[in-house]
Structure formats: C-alpha cells, structure tokens
N, C-alpha and C. Protein backbone atom coordinates (compact mmCIF):
# COMPACT_ATOMS: atom_id res chain seq x y z
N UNK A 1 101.55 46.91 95.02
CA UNK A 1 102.05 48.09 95.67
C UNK A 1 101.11 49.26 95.34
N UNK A 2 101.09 50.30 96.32
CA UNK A 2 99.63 51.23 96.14
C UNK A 2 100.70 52.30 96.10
N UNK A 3 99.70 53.60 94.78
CA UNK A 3 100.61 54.49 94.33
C UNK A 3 101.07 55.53 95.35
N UNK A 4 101.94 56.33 95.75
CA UNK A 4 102.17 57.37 96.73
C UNK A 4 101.01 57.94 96.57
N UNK A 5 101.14 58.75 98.18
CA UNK A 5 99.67 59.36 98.17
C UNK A 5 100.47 60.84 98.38
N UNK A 6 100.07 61.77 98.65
CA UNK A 6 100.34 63.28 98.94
C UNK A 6 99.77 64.35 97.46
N UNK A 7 101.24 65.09 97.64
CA UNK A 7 101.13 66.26 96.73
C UNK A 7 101.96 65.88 95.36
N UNK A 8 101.66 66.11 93.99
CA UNK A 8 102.89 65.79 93.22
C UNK A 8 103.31 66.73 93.32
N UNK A 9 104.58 66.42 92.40
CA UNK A 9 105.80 67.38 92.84
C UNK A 9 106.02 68.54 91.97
N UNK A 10 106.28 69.64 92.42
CA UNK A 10 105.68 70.39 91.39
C UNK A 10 107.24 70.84 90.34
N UNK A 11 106.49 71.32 89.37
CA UNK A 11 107.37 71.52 87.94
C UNK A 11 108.58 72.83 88.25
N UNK A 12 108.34 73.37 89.44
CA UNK A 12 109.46 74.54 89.63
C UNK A 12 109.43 74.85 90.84
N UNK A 13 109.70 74.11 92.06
CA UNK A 13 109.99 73.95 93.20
C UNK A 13 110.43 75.33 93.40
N UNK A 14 109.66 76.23 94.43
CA UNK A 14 110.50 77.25 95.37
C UNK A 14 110.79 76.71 96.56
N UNK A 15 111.92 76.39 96.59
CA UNK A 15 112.85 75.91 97.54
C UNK A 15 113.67 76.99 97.93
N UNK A 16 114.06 77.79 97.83
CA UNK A 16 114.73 79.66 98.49
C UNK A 16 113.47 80.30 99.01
N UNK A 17 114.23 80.13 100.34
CA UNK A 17 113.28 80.99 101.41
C UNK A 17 114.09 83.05 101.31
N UNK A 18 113.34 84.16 101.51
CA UNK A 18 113.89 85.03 101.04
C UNK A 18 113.38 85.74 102.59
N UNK A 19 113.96 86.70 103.03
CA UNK A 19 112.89 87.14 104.29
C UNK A 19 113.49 88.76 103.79
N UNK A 20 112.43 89.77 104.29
CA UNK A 20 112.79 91.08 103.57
C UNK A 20 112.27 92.33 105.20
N UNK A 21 112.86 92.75 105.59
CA UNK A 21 111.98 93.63 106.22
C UNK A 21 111.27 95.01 105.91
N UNK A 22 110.05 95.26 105.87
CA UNK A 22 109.17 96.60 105.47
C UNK A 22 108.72 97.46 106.58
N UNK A 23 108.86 98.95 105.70
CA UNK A 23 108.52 99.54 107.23
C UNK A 23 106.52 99.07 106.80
N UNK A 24 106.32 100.05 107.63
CA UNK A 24 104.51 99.87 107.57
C UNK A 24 103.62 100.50 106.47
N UNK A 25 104.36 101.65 105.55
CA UNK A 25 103.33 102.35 105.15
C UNK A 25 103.55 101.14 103.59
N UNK A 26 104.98 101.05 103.64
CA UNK A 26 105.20 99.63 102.09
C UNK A 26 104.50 98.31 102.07
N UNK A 27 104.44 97.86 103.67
CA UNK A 27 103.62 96.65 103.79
C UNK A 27 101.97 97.05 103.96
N UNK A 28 101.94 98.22 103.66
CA UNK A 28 100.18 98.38 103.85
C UNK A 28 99.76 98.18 102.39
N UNK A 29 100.98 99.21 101.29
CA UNK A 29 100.82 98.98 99.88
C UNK A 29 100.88 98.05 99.43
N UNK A 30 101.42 97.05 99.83
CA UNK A 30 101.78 95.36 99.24
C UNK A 30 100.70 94.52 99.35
N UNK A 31 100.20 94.78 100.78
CA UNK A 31 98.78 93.99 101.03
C UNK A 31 98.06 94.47 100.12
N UNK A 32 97.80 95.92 99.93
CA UNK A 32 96.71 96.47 99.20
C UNK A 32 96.60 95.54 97.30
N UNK A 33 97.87 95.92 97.17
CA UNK A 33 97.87 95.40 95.77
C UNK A 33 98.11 94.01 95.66
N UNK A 34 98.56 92.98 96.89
CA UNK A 34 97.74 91.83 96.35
C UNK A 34 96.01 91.91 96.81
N UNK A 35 95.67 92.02 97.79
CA UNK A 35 94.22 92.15 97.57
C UNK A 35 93.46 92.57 96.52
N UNK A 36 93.82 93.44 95.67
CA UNK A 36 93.34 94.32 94.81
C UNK A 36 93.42 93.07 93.14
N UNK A 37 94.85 93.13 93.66
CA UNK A 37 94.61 91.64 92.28
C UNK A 37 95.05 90.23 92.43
N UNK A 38 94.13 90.04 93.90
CA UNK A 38 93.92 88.34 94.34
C UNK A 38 95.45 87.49 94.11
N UNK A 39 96.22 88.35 94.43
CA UNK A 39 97.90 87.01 94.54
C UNK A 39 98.50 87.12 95.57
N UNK A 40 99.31 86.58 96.00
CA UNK A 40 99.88 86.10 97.55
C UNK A 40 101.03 87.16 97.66
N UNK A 41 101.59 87.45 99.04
CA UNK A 41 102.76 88.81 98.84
C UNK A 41 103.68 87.72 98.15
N UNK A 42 104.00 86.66 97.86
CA UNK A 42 105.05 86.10 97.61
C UNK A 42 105.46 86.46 95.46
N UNK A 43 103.63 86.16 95.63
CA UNK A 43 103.46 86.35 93.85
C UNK A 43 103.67 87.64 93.33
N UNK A 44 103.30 88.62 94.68
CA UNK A 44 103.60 90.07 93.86
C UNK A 44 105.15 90.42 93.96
N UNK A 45 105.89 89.81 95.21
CA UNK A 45 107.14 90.33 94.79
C UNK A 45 108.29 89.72 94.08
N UNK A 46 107.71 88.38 93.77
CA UNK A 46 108.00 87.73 92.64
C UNK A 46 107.97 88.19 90.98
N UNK A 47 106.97 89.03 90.46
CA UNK A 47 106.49 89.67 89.69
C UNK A 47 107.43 90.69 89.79
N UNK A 48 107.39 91.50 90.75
CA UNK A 48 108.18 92.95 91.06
C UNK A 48 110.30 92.48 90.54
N UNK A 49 110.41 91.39 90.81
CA UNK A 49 111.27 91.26 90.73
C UNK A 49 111.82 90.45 88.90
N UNK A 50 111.14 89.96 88.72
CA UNK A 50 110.85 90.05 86.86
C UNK A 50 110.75 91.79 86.30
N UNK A 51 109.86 92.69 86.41
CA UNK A 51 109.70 93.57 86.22
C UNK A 51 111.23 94.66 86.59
N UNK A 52 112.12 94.55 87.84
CA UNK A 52 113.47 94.63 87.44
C UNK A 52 113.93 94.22 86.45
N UNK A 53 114.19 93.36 86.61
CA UNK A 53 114.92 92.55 85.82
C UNK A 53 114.61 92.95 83.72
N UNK A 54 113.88 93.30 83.73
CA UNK A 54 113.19 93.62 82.31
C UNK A 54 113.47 94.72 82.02
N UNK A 55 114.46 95.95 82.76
CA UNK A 55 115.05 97.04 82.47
C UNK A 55 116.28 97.04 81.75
C-alpha cells in the first residue's frame, strides 16, 4: 500500500471562517502593515486579536 499523498495535516487547523467588513481608509492600513511586515491580512488580524485579548 503507497503512503497518502497531499498536505499533512496541520497541528492547529483554522477551520472558522470569520468575514469582517472595512471601510477603505482601515483596509488601506491593514494592507499597509501586512506589507510592511510580510504576513497575510489573516495573520495580522489574528495577532490584533491576541493583543486584545492581553488587556
């Protein structure tokens, strides 16, 4: 028998889809600051939302 092929599975599944709406001048800042430090909008408002949470 030949081993599965794909992706393994990863150690902390994001499985919650979240959808948010922004006006334009917040989604210009969001892009900016992941561009600025290379992470996906998902990673920065992932982060943003730890950073609550730590108050």
């Amino acid at each position: 028998m030949s081993p599965r092929t794909g992706r393994p599975k990863a150690d902390n599944p994001k499985s919650n889809d979240v959808k948010v709406r922004l006006d334009e001048v917040t989604h210009r800042k969001l892009l900016q600051y992941c561009k600025n430090h290379n992470i996906t909008k998902a990673e920065a408002i992932r982060n943003g939302i730890y950073l609550l949470l730590e108050k």
